[in-house]
N, C-alpha and C. Protein backbone atom coordinates (compact mmCIF):
# COMPACT_ATOMS: atom_id res chain seq x y z
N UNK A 1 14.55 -11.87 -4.66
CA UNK A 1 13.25 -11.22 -4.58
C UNK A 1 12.89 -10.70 -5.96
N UNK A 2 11.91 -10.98 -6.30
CA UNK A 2 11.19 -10.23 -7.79
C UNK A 2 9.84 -9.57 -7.52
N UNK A 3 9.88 -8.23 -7.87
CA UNK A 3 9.00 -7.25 -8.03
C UNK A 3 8.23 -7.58 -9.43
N UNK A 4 6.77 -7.34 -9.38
CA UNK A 4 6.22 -7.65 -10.76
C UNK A 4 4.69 -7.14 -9.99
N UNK A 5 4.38 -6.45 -11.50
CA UNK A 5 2.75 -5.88 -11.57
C UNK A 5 1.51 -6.90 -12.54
N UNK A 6 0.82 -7.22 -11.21
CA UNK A 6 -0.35 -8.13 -11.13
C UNK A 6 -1.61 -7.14 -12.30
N UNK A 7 -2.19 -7.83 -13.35
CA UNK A 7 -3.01 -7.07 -13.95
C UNK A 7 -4.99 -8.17 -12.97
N UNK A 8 -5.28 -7.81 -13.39
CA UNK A 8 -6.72 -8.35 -12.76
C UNK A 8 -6.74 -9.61 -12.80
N UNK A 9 -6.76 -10.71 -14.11
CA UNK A 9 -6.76 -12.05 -13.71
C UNK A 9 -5.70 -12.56 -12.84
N UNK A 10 -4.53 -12.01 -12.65
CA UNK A 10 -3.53 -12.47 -11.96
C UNK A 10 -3.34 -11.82 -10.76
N UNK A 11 -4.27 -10.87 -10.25
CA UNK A 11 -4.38 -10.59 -8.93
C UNK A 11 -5.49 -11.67 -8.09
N UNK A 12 -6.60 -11.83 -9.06
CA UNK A 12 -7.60 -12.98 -8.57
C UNK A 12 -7.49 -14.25 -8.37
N UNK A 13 -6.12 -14.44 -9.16
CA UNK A 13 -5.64 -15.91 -8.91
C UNK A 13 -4.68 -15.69 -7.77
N UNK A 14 -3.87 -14.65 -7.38
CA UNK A 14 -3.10 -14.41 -6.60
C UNK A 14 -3.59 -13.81 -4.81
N UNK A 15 -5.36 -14.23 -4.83
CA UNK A 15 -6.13 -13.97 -3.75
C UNK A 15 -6.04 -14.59 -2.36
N UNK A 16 -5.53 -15.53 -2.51
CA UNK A 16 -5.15 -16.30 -1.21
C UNK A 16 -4.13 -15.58 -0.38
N UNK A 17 -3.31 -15.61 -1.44
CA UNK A 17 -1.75 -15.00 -0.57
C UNK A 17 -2.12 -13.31 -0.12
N UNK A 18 -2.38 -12.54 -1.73
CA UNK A 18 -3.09 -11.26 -1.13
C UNK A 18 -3.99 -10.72 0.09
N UNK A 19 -4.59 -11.45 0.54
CA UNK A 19 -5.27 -11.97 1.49
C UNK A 19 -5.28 -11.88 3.50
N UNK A 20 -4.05 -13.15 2.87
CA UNK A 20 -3.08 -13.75 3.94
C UNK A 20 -2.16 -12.33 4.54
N UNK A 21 -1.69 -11.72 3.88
CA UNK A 21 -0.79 -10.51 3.80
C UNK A 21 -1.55 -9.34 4.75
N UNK A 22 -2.60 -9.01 3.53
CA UNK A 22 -3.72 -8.12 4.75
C UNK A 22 -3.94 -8.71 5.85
N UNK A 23 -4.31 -9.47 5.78
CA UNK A 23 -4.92 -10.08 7.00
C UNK A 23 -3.97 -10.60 8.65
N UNK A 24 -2.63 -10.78 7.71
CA UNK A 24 -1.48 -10.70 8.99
C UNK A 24 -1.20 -9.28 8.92
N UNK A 25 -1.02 -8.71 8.71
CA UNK A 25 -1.01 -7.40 8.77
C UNK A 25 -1.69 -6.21 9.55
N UNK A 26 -2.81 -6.40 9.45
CA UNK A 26 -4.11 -5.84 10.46
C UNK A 26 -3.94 -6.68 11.43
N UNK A 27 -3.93 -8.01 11.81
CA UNK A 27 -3.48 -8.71 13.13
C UNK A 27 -2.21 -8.32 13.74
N UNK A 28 -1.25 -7.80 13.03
CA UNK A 28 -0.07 -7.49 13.35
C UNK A 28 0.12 -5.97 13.96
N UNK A 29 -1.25 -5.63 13.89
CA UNK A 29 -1.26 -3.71 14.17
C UNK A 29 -1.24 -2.71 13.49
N UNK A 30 -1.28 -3.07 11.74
CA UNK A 30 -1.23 -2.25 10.94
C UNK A 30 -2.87 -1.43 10.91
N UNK A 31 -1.97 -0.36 10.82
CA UNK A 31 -3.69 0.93 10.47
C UNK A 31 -3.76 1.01 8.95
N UNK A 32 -4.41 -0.26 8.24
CA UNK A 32 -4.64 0.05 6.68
C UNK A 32 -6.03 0.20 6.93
N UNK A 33 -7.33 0.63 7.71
CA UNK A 33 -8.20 0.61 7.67
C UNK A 33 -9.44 0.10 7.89
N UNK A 34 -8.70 -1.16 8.68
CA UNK A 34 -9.50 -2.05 9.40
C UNK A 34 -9.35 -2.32 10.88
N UNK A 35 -10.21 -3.10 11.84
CA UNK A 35 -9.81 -2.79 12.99
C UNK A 35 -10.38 -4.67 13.20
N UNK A 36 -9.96 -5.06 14.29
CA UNK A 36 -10.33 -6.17 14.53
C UNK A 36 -11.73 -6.76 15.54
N UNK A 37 -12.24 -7.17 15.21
CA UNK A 37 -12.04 -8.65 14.38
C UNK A 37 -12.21 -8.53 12.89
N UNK A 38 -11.41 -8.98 12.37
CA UNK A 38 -10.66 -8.91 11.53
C UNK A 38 -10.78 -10.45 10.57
N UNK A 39 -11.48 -10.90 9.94
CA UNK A 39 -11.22 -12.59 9.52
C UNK A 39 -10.40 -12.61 8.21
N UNK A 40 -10.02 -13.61 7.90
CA UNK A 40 -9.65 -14.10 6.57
C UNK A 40 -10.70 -13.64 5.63
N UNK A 41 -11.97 -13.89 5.62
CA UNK A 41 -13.04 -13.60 4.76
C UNK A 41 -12.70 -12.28 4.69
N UNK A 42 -13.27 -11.41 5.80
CA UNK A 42 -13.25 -9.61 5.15
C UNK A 42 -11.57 -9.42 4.60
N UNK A 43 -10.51 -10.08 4.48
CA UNK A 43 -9.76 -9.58 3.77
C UNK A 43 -9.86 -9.82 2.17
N UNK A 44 -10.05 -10.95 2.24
CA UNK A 44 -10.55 -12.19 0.49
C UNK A 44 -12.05 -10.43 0.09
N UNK A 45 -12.70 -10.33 0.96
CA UNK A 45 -14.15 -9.55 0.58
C UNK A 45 -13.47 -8.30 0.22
N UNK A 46 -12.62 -7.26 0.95
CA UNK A 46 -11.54 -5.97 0.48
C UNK A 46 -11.55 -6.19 -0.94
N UNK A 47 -10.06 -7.42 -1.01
CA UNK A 47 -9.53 -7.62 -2.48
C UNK A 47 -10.38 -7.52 -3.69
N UNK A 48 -11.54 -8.64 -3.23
CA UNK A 48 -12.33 -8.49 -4.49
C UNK A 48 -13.34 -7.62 -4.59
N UNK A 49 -13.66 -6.98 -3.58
CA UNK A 49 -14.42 -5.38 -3.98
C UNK A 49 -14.02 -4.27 -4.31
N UNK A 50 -13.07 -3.98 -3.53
CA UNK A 50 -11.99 -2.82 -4.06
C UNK A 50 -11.12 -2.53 -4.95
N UNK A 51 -10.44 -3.55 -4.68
CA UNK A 51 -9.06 -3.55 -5.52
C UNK A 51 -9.48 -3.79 -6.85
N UNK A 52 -9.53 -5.43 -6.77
CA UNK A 52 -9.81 -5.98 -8.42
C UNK A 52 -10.33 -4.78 -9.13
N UNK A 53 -11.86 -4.17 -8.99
CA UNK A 53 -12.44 -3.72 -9.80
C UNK A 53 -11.56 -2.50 -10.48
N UNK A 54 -10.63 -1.89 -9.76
CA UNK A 54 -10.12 -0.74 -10.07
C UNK A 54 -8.88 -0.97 -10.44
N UNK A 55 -8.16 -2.50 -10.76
CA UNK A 55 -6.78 -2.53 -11.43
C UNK A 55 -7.37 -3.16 -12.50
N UNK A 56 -8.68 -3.79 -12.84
CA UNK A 56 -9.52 -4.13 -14.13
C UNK A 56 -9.74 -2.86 -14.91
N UNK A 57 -9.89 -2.10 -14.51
CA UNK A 57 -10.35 -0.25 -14.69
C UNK A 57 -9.55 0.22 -15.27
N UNK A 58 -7.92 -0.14 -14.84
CA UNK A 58 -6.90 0.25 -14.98
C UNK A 58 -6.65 2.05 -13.87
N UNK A 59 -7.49 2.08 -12.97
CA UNK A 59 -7.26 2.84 -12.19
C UNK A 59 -6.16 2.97 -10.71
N UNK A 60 -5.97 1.92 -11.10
CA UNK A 60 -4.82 1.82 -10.03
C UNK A 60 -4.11 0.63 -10.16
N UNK A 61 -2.95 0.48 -10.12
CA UNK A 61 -1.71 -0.70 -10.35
C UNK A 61 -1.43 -1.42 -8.86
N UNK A 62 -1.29 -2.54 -9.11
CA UNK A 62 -1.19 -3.40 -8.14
C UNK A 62 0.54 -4.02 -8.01
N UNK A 63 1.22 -4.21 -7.07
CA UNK A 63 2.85 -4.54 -7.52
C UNK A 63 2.51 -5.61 -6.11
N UNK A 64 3.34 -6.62 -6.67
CA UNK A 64 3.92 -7.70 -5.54
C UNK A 64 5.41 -8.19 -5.49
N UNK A 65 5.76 -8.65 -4.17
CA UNK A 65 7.15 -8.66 -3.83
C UNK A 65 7.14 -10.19 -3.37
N UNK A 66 7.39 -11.03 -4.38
CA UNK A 66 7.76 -12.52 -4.10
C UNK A 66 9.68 -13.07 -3.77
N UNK A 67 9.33 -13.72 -3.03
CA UNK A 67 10.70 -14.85 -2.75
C UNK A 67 10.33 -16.02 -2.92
N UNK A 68 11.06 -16.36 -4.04
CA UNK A 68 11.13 -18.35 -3.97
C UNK A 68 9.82 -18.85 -4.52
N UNK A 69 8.51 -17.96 -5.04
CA UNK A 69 7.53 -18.11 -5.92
C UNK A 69 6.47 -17.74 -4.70
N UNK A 70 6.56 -17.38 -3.52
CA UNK A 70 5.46 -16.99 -2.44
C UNK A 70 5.30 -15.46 -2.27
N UNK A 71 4.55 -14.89 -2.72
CA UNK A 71 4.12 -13.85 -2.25
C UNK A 71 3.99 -13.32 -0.96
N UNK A 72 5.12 -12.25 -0.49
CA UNK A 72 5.46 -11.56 0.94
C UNK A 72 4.77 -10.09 0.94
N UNK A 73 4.87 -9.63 -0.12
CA UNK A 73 4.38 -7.77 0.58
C UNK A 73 4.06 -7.24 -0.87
N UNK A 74 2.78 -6.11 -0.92
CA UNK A 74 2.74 -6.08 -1.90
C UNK A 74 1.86 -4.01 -1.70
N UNK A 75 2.24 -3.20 -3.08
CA UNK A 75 1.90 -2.14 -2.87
C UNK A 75 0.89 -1.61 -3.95
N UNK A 76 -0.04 -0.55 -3.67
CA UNK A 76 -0.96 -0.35 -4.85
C UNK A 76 -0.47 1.73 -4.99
N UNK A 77 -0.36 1.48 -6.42
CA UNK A 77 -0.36 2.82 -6.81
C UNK A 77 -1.87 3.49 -7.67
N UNK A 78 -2.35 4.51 -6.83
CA UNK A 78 -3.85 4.70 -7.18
C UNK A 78 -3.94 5.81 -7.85
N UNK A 79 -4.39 5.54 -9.48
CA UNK A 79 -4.46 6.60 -10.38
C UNK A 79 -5.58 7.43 -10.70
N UNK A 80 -6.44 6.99 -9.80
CA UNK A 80 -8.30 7.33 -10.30
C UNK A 80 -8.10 8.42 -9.54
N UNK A 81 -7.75 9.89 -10.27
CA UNK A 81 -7.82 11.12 -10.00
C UNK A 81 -8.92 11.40 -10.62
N UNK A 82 -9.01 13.15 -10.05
CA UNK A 82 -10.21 14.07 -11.60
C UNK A 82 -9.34 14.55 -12.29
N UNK A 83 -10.07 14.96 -13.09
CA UNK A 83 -9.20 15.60 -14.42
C UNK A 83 -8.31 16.39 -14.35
N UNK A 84 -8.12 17.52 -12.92
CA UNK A 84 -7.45 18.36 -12.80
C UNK A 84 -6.45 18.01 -11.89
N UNK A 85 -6.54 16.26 -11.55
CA UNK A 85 -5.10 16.19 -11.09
C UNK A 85 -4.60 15.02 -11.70
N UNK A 86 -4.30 14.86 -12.77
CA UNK A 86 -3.83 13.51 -13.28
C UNK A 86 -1.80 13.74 -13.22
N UNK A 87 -1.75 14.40 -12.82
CA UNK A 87 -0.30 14.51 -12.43
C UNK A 87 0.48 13.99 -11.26
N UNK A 88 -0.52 13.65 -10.58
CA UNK A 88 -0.58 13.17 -9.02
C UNK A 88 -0.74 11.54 -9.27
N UNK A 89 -0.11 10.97 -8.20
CA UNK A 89 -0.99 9.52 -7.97
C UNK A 89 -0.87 9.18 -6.14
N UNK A 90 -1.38 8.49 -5.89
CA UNK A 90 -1.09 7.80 -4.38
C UNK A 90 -0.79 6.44 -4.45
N UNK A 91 0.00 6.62 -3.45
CA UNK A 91 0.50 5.18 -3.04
C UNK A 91 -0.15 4.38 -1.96
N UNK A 92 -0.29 3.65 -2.30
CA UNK A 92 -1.54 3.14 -1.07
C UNK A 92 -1.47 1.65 -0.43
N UNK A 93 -1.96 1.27 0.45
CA UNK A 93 -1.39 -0.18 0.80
C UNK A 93 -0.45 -0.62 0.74
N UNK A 94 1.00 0.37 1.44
CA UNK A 94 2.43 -0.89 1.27
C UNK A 94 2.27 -1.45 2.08
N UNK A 95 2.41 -3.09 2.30
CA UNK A 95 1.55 -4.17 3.31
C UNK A 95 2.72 -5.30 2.74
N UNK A 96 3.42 -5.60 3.91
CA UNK A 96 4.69 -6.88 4.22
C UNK A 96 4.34 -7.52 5.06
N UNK A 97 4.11 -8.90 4.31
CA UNK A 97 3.83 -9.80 6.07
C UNK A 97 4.66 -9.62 6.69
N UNK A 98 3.95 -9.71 8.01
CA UNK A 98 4.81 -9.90 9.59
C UNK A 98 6.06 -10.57 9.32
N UNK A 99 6.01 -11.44 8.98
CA UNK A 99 7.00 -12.85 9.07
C UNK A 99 8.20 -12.26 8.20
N UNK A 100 8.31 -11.52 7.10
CA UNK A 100 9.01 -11.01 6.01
C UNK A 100 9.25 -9.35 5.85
N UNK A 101 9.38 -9.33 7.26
CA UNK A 101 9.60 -7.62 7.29
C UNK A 101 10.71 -7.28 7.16
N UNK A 102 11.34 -5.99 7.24
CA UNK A 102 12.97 -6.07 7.94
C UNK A 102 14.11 -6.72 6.47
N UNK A 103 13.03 -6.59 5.66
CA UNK A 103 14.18 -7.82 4.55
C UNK A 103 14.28 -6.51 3.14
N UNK A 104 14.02 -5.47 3.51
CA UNK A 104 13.78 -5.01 2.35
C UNK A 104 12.89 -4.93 1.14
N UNK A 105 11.44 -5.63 1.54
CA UNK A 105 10.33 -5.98 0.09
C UNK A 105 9.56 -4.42 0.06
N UNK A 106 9.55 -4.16 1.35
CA UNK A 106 8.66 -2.39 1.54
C UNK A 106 9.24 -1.35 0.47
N UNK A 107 10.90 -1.24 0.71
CA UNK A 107 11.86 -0.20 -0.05
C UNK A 107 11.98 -0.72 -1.50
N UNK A 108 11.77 -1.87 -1.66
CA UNK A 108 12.10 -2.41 -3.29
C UNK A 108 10.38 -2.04 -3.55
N UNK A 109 9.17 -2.68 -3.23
CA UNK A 109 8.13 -2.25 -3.70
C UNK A 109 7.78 -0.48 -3.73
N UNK A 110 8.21 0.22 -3.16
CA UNK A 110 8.25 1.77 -3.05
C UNK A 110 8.97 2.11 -4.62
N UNK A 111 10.34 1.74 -4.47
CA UNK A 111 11.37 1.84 -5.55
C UNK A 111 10.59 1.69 -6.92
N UNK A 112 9.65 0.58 -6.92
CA UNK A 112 9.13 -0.08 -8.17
C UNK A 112 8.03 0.62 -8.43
N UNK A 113 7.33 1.13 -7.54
CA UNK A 113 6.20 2.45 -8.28
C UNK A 113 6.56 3.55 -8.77
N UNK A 114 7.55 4.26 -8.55
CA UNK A 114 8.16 5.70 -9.05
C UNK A 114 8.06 5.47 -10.70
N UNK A 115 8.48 4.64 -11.44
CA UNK A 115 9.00 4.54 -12.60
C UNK A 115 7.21 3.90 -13.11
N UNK A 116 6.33 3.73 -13.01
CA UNK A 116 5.06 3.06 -13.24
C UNK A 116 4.12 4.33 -13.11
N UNK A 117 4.67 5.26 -12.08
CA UNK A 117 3.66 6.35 -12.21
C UNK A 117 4.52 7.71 -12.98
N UNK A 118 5.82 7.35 -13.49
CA UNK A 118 6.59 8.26 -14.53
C UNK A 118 5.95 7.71 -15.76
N UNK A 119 5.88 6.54 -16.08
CA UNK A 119 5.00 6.05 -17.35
C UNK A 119 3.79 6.72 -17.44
N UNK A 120 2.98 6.87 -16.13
CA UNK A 120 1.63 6.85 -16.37
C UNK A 120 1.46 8.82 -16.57
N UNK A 121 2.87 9.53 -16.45
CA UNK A 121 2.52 11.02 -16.93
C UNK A 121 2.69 11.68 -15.28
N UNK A 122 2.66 10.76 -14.07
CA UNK A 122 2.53 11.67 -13.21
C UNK A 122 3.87 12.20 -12.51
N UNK A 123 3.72 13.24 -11.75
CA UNK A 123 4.55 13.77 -11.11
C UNK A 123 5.21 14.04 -9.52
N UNK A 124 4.02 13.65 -9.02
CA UNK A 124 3.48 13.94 -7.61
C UNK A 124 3.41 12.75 -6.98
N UNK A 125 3.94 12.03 -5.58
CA UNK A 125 3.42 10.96 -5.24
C UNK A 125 2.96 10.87 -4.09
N UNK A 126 1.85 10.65 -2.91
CA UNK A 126 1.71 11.20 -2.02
C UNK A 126 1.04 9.87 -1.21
N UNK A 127 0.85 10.01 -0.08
CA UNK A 127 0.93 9.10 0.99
C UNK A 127 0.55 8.96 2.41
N UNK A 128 -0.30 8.17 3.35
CA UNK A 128 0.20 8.62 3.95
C UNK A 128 -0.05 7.26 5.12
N UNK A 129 0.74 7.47 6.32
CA UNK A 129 1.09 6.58 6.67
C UNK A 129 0.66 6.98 8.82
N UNK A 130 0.94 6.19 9.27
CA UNK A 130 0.86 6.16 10.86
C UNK A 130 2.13 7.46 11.46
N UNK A 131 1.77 8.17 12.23
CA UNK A 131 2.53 8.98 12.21
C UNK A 131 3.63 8.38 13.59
N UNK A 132 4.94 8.73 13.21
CA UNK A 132 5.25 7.95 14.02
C UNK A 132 6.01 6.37 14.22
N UNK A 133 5.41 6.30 13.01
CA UNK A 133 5.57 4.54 12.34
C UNK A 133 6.77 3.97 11.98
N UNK A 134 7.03 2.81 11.96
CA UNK A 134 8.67 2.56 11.59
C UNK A 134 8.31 2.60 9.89
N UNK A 135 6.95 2.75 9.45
CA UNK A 135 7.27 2.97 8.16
C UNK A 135 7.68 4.59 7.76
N UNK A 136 7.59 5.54 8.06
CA UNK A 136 7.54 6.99 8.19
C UNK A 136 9.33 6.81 7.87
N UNK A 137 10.06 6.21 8.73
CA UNK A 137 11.52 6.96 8.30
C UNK A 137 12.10 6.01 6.70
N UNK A 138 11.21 4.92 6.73
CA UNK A 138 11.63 4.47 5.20
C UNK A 138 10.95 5.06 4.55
N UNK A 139 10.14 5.44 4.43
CA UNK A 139 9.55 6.53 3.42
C UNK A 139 10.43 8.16 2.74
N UNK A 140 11.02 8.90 4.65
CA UNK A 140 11.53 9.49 4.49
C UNK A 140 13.01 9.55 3.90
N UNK A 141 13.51 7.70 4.00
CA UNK A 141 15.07 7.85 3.42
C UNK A 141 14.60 7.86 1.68
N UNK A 142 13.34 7.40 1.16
CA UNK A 142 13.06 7.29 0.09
C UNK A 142 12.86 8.84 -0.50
N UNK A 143 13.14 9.75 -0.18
CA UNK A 143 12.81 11.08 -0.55
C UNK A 143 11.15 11.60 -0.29
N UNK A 144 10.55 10.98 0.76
CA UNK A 144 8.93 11.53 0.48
C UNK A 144 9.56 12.55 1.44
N UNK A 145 8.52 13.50 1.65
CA UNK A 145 8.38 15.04 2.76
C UNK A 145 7.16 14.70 3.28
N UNK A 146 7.43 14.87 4.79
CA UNK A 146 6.04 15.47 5.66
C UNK A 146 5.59 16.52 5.55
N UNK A 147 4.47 16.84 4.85
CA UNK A 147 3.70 17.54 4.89
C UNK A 147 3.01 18.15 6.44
N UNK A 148 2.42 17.32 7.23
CA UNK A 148 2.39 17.25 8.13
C UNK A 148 1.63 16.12 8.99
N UNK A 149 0.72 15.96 10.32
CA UNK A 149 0.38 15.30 10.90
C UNK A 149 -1.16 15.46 11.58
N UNK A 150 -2.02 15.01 11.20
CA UNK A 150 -3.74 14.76 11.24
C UNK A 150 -3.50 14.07 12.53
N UNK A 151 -3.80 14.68 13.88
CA UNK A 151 -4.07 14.10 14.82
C UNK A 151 -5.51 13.28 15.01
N UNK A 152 -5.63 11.97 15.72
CA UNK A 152 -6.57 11.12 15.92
C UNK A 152 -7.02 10.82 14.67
N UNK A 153 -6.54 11.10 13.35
CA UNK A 153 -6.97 10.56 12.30
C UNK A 153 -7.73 9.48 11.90
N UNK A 154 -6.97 7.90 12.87
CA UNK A 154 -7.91 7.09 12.54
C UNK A 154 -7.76 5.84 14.04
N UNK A 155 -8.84 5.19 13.59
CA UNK A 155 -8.66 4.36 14.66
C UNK A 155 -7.70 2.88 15.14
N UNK A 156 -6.78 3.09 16.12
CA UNK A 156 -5.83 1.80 15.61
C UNK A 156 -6.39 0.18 15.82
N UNK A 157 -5.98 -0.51 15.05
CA UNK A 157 -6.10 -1.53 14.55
C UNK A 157 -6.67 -2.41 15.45
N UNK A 158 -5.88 -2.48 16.51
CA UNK A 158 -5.84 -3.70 18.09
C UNK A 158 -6.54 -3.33 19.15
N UNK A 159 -6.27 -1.93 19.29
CA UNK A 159 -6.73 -1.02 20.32
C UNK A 159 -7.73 0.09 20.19
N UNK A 160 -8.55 0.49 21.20
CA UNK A 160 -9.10 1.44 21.22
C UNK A 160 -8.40 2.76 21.59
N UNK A 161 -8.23 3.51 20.77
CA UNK A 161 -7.41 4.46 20.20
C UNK A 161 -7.03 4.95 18.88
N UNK A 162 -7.26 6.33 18.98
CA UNK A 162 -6.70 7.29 18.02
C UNK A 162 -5.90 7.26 17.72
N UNK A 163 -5.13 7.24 16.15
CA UNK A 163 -3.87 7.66 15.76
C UNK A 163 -3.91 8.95 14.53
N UNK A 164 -2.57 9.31 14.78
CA UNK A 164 -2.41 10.80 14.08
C UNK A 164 -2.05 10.30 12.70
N UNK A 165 -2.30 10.63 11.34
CA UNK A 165 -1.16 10.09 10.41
C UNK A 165 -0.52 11.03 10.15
N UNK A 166 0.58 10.61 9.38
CA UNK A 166 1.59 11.83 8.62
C UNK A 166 1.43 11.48 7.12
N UNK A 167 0.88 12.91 6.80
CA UNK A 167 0.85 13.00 5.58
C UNK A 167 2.11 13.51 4.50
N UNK A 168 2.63 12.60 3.36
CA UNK A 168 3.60 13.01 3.18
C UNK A 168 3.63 12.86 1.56
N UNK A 169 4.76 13.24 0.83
CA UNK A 169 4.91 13.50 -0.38
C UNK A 169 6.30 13.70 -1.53
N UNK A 170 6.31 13.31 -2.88
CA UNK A 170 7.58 12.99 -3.27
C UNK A 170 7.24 13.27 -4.86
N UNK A 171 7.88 14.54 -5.01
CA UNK A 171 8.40 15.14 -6.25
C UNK A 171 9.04 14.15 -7.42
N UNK A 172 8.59 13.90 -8.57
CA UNK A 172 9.42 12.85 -9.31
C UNK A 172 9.97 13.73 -10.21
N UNK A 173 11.36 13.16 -10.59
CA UNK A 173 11.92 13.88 -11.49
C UNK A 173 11.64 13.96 -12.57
């Protein structure tokens, strides 16, 4: 497995797979913010509205987790604070295809932002995730803290229904 940070032309060439990822992902039940129906298009439409513009910006770093030259799971660390918190960053979108879960790309892409947002000056890393979630206790073996839990926070993915998130957080040395 190789971890490596996508700068803008190489996230746009890397749109298919980026894509594919979201897009099994939200089919798979993930609460990144979308709910279904769900197509291939609005994921391709996300990437290149959101993302791109703001790892072109240099406001937020993009990391991907390949095997064998295919892109499986990939995480964004988001630096576009205000001025009075540039010590902080968020972690945002850790997203593993379905098919490539369970293998370790989530904990190695986590691993690989700490040291990217120690470069970038910050201190603080914060997060937050489905409360509840099988991502919540890898987070927690990674040293983040619950802060706590936003009931009905957002709406889940498949279903009609509320979910709580847990908001959580991780001191860098």
């Amino acid at each position: 497995m190789t971890i490596e940070e996508l700068d803008a032309p190489a996230a746009e060439a890397a749109l298919p797979a980026l894509s594919d990822i979201l897009h099994g992902c939200v089919h798979g039940g993930a609460s990144v913010g979308f709910i279904l129906p769900f197509a291939p298009e609005d994921a391709a439409h996300w990437w290149r509205a959101k993302v791109l513009p703001a790892v072109a910006a240099g406001e937020r770093r993009l990391l991907v987790a390949s095997r064998a030259g295919r892109i499986l799971g990939t995480a964004q660390l988001d630096l576009g604070t205000p001025p009075n918190q540039r010590h902080r960053a968020e972690v945002c979108k850790v997203l593993v295809h379905p098919d490539s879960r369970r293998q370790g790309l989530g904990r190695a892409l986590m691993e690989a932002v700490e040291p990217i947002a120690r470069a970038e000056g910050r201190s603080l890393l914060t997060l937050d995730t489905v409360a509840g979630s099988a991502a919540q206790p890898l987070y927690e073996s990674l040293g983040y803290v619950l802060v706590g839990v936003l009931p009905g926070w957002a709406r889940a993915a498949r279903e009609d229904r509320l979910e709580g998130t847990a908001i959580m957080y991780k001191r860098l040395a």
